[in-house]
Protein backbone atom coordinates (compact mmCIF):
# COMPACT_ATOMS: atom_id res chain seq x y z
CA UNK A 1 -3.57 1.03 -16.05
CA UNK A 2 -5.39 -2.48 -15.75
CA UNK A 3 -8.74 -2.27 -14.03
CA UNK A 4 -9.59 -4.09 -11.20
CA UNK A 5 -12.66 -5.15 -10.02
CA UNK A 6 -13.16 -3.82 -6.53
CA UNK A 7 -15.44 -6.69 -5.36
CA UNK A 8 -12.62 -9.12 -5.98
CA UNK A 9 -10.85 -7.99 -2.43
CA UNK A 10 -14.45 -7.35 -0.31
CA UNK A 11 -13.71 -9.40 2.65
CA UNK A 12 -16.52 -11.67 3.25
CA UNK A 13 -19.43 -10.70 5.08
CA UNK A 14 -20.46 -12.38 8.09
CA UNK A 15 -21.87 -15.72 7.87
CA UNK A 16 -24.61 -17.37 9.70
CA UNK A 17 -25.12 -20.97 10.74
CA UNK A 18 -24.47 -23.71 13.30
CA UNK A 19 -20.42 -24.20 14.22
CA UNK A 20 -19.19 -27.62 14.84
CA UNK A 21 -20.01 -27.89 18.37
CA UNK A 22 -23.76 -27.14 17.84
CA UNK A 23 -23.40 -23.71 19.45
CA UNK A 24 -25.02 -20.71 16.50
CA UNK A 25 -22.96 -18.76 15.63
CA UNK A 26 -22.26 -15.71 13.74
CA UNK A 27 -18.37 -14.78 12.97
CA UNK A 28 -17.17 -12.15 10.84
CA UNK A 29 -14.37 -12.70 8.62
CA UNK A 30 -11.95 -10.84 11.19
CA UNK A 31 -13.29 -12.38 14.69
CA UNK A 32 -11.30 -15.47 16.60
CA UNK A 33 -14.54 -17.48 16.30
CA UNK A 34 -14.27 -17.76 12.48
CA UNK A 35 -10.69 -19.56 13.25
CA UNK A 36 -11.63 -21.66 16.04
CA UNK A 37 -11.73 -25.40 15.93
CA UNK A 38 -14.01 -27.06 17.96
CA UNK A 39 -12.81 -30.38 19.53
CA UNK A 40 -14.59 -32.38 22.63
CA UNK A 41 -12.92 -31.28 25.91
CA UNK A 42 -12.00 -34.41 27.25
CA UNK A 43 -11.58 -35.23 30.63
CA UNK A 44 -8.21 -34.84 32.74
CA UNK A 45 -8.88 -37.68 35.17
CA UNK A 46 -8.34 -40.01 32.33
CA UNK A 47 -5.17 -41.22 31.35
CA UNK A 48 -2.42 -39.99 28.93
CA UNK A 49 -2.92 -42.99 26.34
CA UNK A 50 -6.58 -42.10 25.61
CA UNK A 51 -4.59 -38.92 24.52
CA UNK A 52 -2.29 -40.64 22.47
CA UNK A 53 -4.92 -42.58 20.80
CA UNK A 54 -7.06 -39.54 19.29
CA UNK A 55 -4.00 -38.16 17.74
CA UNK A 56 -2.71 -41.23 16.57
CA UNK A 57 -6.84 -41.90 15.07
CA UNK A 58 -7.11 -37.93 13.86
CA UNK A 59 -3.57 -37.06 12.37
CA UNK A 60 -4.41 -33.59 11.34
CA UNK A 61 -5.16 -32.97 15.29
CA UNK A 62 -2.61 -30.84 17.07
CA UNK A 63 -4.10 -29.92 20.42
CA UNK A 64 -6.90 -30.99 22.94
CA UNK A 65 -8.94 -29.55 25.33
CA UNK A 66 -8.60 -30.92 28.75
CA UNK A 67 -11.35 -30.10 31.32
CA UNK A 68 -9.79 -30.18 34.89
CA UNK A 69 -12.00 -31.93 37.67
CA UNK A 70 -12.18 -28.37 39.50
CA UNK A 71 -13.38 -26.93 36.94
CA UNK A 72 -11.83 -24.58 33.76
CA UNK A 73 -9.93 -26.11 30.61
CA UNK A 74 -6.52 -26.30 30.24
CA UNK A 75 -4.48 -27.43 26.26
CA UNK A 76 -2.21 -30.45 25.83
CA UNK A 77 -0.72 -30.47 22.21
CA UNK A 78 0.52 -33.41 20.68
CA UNK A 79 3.96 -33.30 21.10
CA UNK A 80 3.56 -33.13 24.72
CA UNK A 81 1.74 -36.37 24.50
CA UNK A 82 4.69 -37.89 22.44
CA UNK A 83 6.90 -37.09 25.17
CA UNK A 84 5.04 -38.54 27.88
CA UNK A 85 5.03 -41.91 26.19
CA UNK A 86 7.73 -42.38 23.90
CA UNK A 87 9.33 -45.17 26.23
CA UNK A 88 8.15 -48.19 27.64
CA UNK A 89 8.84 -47.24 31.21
CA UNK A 90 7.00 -43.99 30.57
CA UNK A 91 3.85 -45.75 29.65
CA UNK A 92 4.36 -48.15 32.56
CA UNK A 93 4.06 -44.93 34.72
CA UNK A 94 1.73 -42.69 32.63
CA UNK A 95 0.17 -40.39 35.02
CA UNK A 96 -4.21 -38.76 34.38
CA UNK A 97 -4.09 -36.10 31.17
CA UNK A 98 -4.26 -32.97 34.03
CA UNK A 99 -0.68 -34.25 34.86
CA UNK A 100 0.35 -32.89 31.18
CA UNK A 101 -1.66 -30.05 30.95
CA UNK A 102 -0.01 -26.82 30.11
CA UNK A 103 -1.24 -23.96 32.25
CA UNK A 104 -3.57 -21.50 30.09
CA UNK A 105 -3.13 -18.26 31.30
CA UNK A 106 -5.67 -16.67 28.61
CA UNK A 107 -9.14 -16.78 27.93
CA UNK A 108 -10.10 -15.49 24.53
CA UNK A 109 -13.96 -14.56 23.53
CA UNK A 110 -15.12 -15.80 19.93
CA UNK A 111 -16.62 -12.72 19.07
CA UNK A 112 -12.76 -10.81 20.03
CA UNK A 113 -11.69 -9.05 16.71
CA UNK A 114 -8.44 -11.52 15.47
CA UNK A 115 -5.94 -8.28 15.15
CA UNK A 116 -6.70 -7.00 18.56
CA UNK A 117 -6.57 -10.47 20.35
CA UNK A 118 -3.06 -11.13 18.17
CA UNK A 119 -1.55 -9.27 20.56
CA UNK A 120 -2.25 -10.97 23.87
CA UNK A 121 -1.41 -13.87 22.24
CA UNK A 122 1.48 -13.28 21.07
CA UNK A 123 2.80 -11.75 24.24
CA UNK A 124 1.58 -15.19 25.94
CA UNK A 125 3.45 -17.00 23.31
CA UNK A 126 6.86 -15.15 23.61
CA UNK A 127 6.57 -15.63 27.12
CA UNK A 128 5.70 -18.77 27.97
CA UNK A 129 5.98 -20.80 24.50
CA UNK A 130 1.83 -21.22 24.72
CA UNK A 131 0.67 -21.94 21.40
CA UNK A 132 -2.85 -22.87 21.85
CA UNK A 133 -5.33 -20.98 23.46
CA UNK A 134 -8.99 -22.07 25.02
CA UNK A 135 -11.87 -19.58 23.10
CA UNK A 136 -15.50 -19.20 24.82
CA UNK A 137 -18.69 -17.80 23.56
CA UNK A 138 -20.90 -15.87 25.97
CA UNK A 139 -21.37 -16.92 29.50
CA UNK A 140 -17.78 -18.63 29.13
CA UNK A 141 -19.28 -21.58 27.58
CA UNK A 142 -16.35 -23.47 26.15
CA UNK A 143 -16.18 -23.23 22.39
CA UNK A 144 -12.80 -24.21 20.59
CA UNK A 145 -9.54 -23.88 20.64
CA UNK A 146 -7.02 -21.48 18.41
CA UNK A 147 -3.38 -21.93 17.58
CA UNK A 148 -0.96 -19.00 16.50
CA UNK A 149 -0.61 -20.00 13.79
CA UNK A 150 -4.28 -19.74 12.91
CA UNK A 151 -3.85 -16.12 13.93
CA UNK A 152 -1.18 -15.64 11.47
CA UNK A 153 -2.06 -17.22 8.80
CA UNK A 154 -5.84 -15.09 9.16
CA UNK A 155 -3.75 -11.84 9.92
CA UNK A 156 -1.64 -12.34 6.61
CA UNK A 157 -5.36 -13.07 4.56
CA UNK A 158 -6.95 -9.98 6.21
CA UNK A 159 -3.91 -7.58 5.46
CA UNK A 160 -3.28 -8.80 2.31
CA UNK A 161 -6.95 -7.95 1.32
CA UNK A 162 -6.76 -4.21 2.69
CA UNK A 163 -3.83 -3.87 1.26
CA UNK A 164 -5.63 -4.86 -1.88
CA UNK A 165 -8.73 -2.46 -1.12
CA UNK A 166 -6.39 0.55 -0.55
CA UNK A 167 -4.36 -0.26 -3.65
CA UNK A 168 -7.42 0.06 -5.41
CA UNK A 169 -8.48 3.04 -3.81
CA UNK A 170 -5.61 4.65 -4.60
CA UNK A 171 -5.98 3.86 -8.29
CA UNK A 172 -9.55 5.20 -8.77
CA UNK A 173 -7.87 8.98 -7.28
CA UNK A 174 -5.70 9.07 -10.61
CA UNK A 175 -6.88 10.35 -13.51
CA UNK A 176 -9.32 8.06 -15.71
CA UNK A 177 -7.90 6.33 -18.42
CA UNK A 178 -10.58 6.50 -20.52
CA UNK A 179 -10.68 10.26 -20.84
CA UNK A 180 -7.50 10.65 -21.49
CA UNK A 181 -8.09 10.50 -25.07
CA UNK A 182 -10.52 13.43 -24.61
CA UNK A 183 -7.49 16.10 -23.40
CA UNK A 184 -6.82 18.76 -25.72
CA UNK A 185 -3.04 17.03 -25.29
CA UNK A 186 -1.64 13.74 -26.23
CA UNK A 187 -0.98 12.22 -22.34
CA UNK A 188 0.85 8.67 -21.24
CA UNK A 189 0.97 8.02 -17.21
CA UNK A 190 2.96 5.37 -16.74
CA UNK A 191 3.24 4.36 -13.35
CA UNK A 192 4.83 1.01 -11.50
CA UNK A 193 5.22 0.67 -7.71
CA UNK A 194 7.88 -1.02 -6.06
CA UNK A 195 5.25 -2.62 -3.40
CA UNK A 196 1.54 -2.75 -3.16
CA UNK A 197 0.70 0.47 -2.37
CA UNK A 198 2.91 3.44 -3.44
CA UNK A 199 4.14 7.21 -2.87
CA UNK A 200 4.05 8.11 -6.01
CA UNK A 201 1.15 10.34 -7.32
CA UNK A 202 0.17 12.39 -10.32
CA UNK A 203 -2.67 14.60 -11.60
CA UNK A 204 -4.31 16.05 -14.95
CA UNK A 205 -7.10 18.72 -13.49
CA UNK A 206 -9.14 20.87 -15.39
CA UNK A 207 -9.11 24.41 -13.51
CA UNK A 208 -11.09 25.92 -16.19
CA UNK A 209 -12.04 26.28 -20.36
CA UNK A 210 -8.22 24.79 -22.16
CA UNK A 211 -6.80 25.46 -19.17
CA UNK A 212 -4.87 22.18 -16.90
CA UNK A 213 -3.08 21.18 -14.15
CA UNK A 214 -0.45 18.39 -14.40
CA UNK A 215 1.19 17.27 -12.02
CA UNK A 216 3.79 14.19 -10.49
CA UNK A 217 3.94 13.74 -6.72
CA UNK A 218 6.42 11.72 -4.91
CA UNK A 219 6.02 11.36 -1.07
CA UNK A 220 8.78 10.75 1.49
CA UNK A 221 8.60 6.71 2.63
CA UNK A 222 6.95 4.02 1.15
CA UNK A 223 4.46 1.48 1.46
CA UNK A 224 1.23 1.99 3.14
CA UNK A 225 2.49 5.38 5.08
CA UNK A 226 3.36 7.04 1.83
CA UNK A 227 0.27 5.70 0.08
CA UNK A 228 -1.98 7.53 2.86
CA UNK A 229 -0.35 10.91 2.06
CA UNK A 230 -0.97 10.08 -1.82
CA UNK A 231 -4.87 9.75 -1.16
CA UNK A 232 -4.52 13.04 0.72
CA UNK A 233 -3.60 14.62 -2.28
CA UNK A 234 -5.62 12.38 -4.45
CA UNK A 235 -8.33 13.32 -2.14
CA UNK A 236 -7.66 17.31 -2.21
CA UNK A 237 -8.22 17.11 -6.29
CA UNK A 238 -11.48 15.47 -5.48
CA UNK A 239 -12.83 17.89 -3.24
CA UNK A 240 -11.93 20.86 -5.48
CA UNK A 241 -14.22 19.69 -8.24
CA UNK A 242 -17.19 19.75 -5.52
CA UNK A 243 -16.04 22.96 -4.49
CA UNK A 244 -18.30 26.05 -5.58
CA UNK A 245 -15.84 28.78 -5.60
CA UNK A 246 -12.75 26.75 -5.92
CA UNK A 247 -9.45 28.82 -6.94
CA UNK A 248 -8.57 28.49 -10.81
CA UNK A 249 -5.24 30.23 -10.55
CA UNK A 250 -2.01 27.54 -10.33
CA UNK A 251 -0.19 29.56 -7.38
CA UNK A 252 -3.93 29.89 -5.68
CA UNK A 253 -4.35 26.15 -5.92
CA UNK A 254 -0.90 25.09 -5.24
CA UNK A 255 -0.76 27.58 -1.94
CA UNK A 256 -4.07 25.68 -0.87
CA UNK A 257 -2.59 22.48 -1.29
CA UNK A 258 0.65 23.16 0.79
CA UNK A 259 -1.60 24.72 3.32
CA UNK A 260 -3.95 21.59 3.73
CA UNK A 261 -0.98 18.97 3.40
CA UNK A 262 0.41 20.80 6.10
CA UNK A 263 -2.11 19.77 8.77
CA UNK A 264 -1.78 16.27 7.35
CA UNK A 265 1.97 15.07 6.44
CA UNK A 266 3.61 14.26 9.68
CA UNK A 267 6.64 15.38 11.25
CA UNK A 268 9.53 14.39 9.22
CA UNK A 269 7.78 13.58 6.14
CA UNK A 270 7.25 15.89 2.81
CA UNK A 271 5.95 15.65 -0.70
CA UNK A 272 7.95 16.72 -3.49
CA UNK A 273 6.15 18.13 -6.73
CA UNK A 274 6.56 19.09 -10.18
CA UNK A 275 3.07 20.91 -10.76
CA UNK A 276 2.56 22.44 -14.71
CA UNK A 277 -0.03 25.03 -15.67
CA UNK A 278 -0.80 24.93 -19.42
CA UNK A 279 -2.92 27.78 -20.11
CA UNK A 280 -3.84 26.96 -23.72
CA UNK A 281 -6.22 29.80 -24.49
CA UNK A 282 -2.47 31.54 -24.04
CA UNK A 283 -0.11 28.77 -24.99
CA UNK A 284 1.98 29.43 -21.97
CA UNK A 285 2.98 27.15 -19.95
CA UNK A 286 4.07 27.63 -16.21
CA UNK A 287 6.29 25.01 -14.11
CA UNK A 288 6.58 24.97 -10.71
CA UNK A 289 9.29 22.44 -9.25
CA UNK A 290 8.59 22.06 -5.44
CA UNK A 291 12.09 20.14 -4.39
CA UNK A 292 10.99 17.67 -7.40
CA UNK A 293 13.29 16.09 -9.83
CA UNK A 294 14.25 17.89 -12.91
CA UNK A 295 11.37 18.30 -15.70
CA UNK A 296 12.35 18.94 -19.25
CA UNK A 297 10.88 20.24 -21.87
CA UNK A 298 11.53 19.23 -25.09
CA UNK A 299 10.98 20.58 -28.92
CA UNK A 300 12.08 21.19 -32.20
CA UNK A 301 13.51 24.10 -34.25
CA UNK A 302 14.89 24.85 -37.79
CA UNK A 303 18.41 26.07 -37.76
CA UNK A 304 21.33 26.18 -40.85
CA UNK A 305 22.02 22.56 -39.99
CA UNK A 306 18.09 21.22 -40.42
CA UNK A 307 15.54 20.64 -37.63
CA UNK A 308 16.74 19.87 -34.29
CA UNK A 309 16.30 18.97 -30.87
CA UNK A 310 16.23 20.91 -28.12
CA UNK A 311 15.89 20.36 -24.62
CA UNK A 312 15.33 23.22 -20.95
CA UNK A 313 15.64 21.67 -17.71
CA UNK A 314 13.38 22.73 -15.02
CA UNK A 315 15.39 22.26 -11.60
CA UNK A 316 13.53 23.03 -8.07
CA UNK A 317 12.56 26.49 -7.41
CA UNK A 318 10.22 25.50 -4.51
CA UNK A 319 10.88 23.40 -1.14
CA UNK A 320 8.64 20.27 -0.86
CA UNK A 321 4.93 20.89 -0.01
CA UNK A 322 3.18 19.96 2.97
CA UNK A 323 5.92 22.59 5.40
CA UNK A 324 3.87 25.51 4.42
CA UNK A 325 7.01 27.01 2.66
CA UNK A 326 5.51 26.62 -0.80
CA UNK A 327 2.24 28.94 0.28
CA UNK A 328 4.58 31.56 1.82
CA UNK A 329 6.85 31.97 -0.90
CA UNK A 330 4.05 32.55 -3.78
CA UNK A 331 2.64 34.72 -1.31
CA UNK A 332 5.84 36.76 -1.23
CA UNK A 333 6.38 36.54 -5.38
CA UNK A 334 9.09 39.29 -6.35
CA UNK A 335 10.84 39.99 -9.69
CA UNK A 336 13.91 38.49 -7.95
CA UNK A 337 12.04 35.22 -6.22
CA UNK A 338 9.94 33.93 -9.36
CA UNK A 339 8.68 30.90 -8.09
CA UNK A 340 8.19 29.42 -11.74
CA UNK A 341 8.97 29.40 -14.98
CA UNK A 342 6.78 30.28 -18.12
CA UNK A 343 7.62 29.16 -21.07
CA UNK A 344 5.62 29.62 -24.56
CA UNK A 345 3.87 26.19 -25.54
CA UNK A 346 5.47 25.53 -29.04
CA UNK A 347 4.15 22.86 -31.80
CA UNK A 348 5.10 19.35 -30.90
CA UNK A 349 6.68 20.65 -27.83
CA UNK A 350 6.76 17.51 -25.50
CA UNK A 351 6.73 18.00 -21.05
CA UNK A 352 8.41 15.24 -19.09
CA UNK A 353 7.94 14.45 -15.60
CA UNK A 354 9.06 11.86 -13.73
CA UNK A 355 9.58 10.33 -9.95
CA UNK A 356 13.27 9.36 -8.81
CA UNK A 357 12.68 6.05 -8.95
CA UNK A 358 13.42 5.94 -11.94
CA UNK A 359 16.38 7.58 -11.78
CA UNK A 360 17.32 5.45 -8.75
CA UNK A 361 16.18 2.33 -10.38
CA UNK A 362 19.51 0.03 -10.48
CA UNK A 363 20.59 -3.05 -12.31
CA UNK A 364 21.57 -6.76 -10.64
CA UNK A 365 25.01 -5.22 -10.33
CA UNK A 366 24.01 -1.79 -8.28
CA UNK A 367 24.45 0.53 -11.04
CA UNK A 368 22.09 3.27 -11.01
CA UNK A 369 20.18 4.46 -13.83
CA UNK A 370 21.04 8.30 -13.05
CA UNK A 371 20.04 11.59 -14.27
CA UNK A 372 22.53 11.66 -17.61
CA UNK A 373 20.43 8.37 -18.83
CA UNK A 374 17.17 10.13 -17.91
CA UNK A 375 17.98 12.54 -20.12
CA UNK A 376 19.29 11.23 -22.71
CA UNK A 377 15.93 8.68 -22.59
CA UNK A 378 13.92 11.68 -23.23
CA UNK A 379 15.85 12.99 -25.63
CA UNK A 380 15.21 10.00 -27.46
CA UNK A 381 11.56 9.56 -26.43
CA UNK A 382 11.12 12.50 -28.36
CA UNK A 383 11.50 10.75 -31.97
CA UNK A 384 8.83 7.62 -30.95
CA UNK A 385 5.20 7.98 -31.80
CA UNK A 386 2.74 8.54 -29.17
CA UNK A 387 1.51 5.07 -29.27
CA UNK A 388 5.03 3.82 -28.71
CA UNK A 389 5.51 5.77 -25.74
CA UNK A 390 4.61 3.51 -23.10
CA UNK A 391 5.76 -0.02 -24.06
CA UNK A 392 9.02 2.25 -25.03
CA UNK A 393 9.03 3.29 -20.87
CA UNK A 394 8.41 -0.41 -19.70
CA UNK A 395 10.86 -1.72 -21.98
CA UNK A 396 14.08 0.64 -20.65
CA UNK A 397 12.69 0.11 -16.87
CA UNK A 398 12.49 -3.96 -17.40
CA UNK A 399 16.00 -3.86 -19.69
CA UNK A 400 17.66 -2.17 -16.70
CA UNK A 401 16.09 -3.51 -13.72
CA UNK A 402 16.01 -7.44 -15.36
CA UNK A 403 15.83 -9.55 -12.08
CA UNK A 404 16.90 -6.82 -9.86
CA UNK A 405 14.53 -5.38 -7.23
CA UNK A 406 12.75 -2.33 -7.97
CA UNK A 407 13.75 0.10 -4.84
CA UNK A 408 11.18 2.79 -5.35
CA UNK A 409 7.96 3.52 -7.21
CA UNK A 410 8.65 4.58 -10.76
CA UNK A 411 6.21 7.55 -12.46
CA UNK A 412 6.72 9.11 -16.06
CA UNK A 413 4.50 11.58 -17.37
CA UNK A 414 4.80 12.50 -21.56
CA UNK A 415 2.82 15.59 -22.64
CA UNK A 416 2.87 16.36 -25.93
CA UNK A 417 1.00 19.45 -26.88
């Protein structure tokens, strides 16, 4: 995972100083004055060729202020201006500047926040095709004007830069890189998201001496909604290592888990989960598939033909978390309703988990990667080295995908024990 220094999306801080019309002032990053332009209201008793003449002598100059003789300040843009004098006759008749003047029917404050005041103005705009807009400071004392598209171009830096904070707080709740190396297990997380932020999720957490949790989320959606429900669980793991008497058992933690996404995944939405215990003080290993998709295990044995490969699918035994299903049915564990599988950790024995995006992953032409290829990649995963495990993962995803859009976040988890 390639670390990112958090400082490099910290909006900037507020900034002190005198603004072009000599008025202090002190605009945060995300407040209309920090896009207003100041320019000289000029009066609307004079005539429309004094207009003409500051935009012809400031060509980057796309509206003016116009103060009316009553009182108040009212925008003509330059095309208007155009109009009114693009013929002789018309400048033989040119009318006073408050003749031109384009009715504002909003008032916006400098110190307004840009995202709230986006809306008003865009309402204004669809309306009545306004696309500059008179800002004031204070005691309405006239101090700029703002176009749209000042307000979208801002809007587009500001989201762009939370999206980039929240990407980055999403990375730090995954599992450090640097102490991976430390696991009693060889581990490779390879993870890439389709957008920004992602629904996909995993987990390696220590519940106790040689004993770990690992698991590979998936949420329902994508983007920034699915990437809040990731930090939730991010955010769960978290908490439990600040926890004094936090559970150790898997079908303790896991029923705590479903119980707490439950009062936070919305209506409609779910989390799907392939969660592995590996107790190995035991070597046993215990798989719970919550609606996930299928997790194999893979080793090798001796038979009369040589050593060969074997592979045990793992198909959902569980319905997604975050329903409270998951809690009531290892609550109500029966010989007949085992809610996992245990299976006996074996030498060189290798766990794979994985998202559906990459078995939805397609090529230029629509085909889909499917499960029979996921397989079969694992089944040949099994014969690289550890260290060729990753760039062996990014090559099949980039070979298949070439120019093709990536539809969904793509997670694959290799545990070899």
């Amino acid at each position: 995972m390639e670390e990112v220094d958090f400082n490099e999306f910290v909006t900037p801080e507020p900034t002190e100083g005198m603004s072009d019309n000599g008025i202090t002032g002190n605009f945060s990053f995300k407040q209309v004055g920090s896009i207003t332009k100041y320019v000289e209201p000029v009066s609307g008793e004079n005539t429309i060729d004094m207009i003409v003449e500051m935009f012809q002598e400031q060509p980057d100059l796309m509206a003016i202020p116009v103060e009316y003789s009553t009182g108040g300040i009212g925008i003509i843009d330059r095309k208007t201006a155009a109009a009114a004098t693009n013929t002789a006759w018309k400048r033989l008749t040119a009318k006073n500047i408050s003749d031109y003047v384009s009715p504002v029917s909003i008032f916006l404050n400098a110190r307004d926040f840009i995202e709230k005041a986006l809306t008003k103005v865009s309402e204004i705009n669809r309306k009545d095709g306004v696309l500059y807009f008179p800002v004031y400071y204070n005691n309405r004392t006239f101090f700029g004007i703002v176009s749209l598209d000042d307000f979208l171009e801002r809007i587009a830096v500001i989201r762009e830069q939370d999206m980039a904070k929240a990407f980055v707080i999403q990375q730090e709740l995954l599992p450090d890189p640097t102490k991976m190396p430390d696991l009693p297990f060889k581990a490779t997380c390879w993870n890439r998201m389709a957008n920004t932020l992602g629904g996909d999720f995993y987990q390696i957490y220590p519940t106790g001496d040689q004993k770990y949790l690992i698991s590979c989320f998936d949420v329902s959606g994508k983007n920034v909604a699915a990437s809040l429900l990731t930090i939730a669980v991010g955010s769960f793991f978290s908490t439990m290592k600040l926890m004094k008497d936090r559970p150790t058992s898997p079908g303790a933690i896991i029923s705590m888990l479903d119980e707490y996404l439950q009062t936070t995944v919305p209506m409609g939405s779910f989390i799907t989960a392939a969660i592995c215990y590996a107790d190995l003080t035991r070597n046993q290993l215990y798989l719970y598939n919550c609606g996930h998709t299928t997790v194999y295990l893979l080793f090798a044995e001796e038979d009369g033909e040589g050593r060969r490969v074997k592979i045990a699918s793992v198909k959902p035994g569980l319905p997604p978390l975050g329903m409270g299903s998951v809690k009531e049915a290892l609550e109500n564990v029966t010989a007949e309703t085992k809610p996992f599988v245990a299976i006996p950790i074996k030498k060189d024995m290798h766990l794979e988990l994985y998202s559906d995006g990459f078995t939805d992953m397609q090529t230029e032409d629509g085909i889909r990667y499917d499960d029979d290829r996921a397989k079969e990649f694992f089944i040949n995963l099994y014969s690289k080295n550890f260290e060729e495990v990753s760039d062996t993962i990014k090559k099949t995803v980039d070979g298949w995908i070439m120019n093709a859009m990536l539809p969904d976040d793509v997670t694959v988890l290799d545990i070899r024990f």
